[in-house]
Protein backbone atom coordinates (compact mmCIF):
# COMPACT_ATOMS: atom_id res chain seq x y z
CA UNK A 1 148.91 59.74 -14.81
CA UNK A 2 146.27 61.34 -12.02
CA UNK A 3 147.82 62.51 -8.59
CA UNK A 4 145.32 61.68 -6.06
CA UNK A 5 144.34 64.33 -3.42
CA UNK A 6 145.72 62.25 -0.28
CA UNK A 7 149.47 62.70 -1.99
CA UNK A 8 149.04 66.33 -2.39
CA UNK A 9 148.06 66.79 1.37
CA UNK A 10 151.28 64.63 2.02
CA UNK A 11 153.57 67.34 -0.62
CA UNK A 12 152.16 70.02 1.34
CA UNK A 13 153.21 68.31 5.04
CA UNK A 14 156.18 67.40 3.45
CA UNK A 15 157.25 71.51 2.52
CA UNK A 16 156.27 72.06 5.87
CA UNK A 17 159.22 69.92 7.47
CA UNK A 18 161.37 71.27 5.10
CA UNK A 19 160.58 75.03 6.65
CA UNK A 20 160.82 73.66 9.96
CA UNK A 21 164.10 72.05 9.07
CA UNK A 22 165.43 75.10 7.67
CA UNK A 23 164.28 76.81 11.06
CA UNK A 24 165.91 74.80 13.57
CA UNK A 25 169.68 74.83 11.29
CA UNK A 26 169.74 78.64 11.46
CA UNK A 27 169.80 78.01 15.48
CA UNK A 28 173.40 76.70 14.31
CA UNK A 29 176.62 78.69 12.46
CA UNK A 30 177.05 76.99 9.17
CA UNK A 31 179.90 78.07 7.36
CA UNK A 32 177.86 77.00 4.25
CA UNK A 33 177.25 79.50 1.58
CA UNK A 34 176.08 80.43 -1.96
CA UNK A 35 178.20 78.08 -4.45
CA UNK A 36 179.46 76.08 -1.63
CA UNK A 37 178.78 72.62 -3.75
CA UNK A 38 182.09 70.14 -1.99
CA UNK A 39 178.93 67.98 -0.70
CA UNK A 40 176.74 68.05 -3.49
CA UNK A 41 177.51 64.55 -5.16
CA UNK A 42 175.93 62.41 -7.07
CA UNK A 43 175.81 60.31 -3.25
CA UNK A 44 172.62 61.74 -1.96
CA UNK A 45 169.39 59.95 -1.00
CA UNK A 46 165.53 61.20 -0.97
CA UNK A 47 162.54 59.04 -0.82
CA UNK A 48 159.61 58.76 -3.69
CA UNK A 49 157.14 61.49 -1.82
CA UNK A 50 160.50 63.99 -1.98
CA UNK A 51 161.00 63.50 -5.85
CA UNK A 52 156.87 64.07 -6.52
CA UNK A 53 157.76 67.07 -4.34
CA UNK A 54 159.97 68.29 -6.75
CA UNK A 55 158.15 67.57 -10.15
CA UNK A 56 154.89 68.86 -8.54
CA UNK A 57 156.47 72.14 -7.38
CA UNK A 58 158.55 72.85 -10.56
CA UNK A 59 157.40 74.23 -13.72
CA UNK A 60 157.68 72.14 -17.20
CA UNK A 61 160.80 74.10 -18.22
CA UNK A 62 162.67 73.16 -15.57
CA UNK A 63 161.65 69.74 -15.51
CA UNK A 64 163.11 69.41 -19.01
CA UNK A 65 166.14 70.84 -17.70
CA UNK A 66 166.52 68.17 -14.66
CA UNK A 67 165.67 65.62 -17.42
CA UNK A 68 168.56 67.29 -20.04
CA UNK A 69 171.14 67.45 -17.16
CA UNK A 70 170.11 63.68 -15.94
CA UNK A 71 170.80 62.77 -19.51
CA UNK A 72 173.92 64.48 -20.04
CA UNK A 73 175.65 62.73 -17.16
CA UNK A 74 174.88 59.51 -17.99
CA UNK A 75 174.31 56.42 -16.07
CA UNK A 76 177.44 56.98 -13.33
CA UNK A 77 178.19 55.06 -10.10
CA UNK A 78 176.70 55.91 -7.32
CA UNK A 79 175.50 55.49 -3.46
CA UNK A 80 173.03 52.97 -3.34
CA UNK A 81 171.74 52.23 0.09
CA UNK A 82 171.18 49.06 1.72
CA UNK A 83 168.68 50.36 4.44
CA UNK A 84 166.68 53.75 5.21
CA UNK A 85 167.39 55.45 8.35
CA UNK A 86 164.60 53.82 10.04
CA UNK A 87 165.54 50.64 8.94
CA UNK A 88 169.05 51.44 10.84
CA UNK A 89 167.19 52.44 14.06
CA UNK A 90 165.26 49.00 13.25
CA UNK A 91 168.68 47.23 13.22
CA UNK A 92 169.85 48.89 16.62
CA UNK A 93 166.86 48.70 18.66
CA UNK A 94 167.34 44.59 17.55
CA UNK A 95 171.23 44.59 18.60
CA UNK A 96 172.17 43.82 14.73
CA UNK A 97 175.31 45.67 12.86
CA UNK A 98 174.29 47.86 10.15
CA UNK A 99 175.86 46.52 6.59
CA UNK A 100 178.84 48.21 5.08
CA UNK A 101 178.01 50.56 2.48
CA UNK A 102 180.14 51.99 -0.19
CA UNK A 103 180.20 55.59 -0.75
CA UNK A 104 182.67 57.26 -2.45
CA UNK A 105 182.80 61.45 -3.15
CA UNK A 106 184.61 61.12 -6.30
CA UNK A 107 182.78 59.22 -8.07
CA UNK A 108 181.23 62.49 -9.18
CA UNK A 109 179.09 65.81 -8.62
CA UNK A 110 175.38 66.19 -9.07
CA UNK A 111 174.50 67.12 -12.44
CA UNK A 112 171.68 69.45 -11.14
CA UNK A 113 174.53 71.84 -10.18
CA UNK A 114 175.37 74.96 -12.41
CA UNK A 115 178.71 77.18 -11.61
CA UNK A 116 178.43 75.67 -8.41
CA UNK A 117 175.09 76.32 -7.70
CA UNK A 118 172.05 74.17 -7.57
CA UNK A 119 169.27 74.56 -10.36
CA UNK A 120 166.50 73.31 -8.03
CA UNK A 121 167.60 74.87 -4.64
CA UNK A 122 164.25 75.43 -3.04
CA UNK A 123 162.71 72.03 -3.74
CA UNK A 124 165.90 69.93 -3.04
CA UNK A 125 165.35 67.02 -1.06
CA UNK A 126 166.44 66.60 2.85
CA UNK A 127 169.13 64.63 1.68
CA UNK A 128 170.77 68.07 0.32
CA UNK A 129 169.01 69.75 3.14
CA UNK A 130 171.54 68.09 6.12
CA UNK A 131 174.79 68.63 4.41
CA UNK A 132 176.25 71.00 6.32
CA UNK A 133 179.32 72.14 8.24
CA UNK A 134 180.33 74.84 10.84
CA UNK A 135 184.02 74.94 8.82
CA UNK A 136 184.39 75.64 5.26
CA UNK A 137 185.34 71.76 3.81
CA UNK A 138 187.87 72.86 1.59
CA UNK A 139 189.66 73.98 4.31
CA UNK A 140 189.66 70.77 5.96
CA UNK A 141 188.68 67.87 4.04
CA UNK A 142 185.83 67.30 5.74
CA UNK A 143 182.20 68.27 6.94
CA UNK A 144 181.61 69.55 10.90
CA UNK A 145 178.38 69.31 12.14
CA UNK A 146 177.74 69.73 15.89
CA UNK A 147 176.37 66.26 17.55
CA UNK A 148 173.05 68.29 18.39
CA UNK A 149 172.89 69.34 14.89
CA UNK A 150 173.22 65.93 13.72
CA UNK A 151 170.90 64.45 16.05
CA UNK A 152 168.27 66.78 15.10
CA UNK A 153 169.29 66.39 11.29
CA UNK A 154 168.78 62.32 12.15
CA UNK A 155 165.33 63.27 13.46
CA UNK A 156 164.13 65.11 10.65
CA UNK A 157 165.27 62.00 8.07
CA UNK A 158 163.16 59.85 10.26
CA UNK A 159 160.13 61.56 10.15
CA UNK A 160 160.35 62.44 6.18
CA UNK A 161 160.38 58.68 5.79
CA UNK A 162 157.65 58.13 8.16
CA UNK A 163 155.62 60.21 5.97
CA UNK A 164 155.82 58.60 2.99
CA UNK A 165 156.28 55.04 4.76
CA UNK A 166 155.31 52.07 2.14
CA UNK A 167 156.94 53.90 -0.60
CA UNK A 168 160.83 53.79 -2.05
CA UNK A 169 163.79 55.56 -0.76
CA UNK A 170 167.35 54.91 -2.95
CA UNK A 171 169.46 57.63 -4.51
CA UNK A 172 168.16 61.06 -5.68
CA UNK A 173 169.45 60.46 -9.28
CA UNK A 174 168.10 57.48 -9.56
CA UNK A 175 164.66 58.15 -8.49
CA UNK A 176 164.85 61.65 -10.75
CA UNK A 177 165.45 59.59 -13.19
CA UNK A 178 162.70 57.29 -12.98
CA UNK A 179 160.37 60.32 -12.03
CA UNK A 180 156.61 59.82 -13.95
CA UNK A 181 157.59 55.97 -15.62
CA UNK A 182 155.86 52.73 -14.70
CA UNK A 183 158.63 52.77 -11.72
CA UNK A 184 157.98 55.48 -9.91
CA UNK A 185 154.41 57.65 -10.61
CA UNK A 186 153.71 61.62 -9.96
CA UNK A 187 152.33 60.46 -6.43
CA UNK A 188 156.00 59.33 -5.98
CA UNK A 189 154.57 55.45 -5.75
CA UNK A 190 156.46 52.99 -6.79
CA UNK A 191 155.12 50.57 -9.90
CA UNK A 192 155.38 47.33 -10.55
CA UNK A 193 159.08 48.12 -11.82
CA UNK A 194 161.47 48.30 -9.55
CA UNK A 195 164.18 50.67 -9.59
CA UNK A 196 167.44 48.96 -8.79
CA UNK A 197 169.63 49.85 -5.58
CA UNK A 198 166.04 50.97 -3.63
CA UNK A 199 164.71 49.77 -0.60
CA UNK A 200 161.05 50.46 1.11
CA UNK A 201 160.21 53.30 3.66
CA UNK A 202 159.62 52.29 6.96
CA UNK A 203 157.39 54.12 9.97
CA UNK A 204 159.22 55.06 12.33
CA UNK A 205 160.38 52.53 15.07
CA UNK A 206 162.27 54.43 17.73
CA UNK A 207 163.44 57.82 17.31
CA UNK A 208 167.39 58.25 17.44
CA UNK A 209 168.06 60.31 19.90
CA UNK A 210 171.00 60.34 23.09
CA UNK A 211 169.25 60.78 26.62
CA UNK A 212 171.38 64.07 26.55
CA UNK A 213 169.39 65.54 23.66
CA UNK A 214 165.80 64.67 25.07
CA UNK A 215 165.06 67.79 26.48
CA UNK A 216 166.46 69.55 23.84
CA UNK A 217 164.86 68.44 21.30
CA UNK A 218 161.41 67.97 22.76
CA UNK A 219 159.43 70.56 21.81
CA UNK A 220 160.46 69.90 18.21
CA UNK A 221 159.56 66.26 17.89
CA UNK A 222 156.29 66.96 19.37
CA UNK A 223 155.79 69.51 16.27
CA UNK A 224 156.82 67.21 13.80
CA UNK A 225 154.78 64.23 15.16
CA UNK A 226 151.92 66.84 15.10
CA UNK A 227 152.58 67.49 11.57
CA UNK A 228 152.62 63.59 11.13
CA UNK A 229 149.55 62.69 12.36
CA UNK A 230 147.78 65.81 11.10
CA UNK A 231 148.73 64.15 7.29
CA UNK A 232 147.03 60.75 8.36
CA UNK A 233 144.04 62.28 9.02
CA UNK A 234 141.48 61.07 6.39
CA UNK A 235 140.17 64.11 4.02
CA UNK A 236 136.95 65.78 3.92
């Protein structure tokens, strides 16, 4: 298969929010730390452009290991979403109720993990990215994220769907596993095969954000919608 030029331009964009992302979390103090895995499930979403990120920014050998490790686990339930996050802000900003997902921690860890720690750290998508907590989760049973943190964290997810809006967004494993195939192509494009339990990308409609977190959060949406519409720009 040939990767087209525009896609690489949208990779590039794409490592960009990441490092921007990564930026505006250490602004917070995560308890999170090396082999700190209680989140890392086989739950976790990306979106088409975030697995060509991966494939494109990884060397053959450790493709073979994602494909190894995908094999080994097997086909295994998982989170399968109903909507994207834009499609939720769609459903708000038209008064609906968002549908009732099932999503369940046990039904297993990601298979990308070794000893606790994960084989493709610095291309992992945002979906990894946001799981965070300010309290180690073993210690409570749960994940706590500060509501500015998680409106931010809601922000980013918005805009890495924007970017790759018109292509598929279902859950990480799944995609990985359909990764180069008739289904899903080294752009990250979906085929004429659809991958079960996806649904389509979406621009963005209205960004999520309280009134309270406006001002706070200003400067950075302007950067990321600079970003945004530096990637539409046609190349030369």
């Amino acid at each position: 298969m040939t990767c087209i030029a525009k896609s690489n331009h949208a990779m590039n964009t794409l490592g960009e929010i990441y490092a921007m992302f990564d930026t505006a979390m250490a602004a917070f103090p995560f308890a999170c730390a090396k082999q700190c895995a209680d989140c890392c499930t086989c739950n976790v979403t990306a979106t088409g452009l975030e697995i060509a990120y991966i494939h494109d920014r990884l060397d053959g050998f450790a493709r073979d290991d994602i494909r190894v490790r995908l094999d080994r686990a097997g086909q295994t339930r998982r989170y399968r979403p109903f909507q994207t996050t834009n499609g939720f802000a769609l459903a708000c900003m038209a008064g609906r109720d968002a549908d009732e997902e099932e999503n369940d921690p046990s039904w297993g860890i990601c298979p990308l993990l070794d000893n606790g720690i994960c084989t493709i750290y610095p291309v992992r998508p945002l979906g990894c990215r946001v799981m965070m907590s300010t309290t180690p989760c073993r210690q409570t049973g749960q994940a706590d994220m500060p509501f500015l943190a998680l409106t931010i964290t809601t922000v980013f997810m918005q805009f890495v769907e924007h970017l790759d809006a018109g292509g598929v967004y279902g859950n990480f494993l799944d995609l990985l596993e359909h990764a180069g195939t008739d289904a899903l192509d080294c752009n990250g494009v979906p085929g004429r095969d659809k991958i079960p339990g996806t649904v389509k990308n979406l621009k963005i409609p209205a960004l999520m954000i309280p009134p309270g977190h406006v001002g706070k959060t200003r400067n950075l949406v302007q950067s990321l919608g600079a970003l945004i519409r530096k990637n539409d720009r046609p190349l030369t």
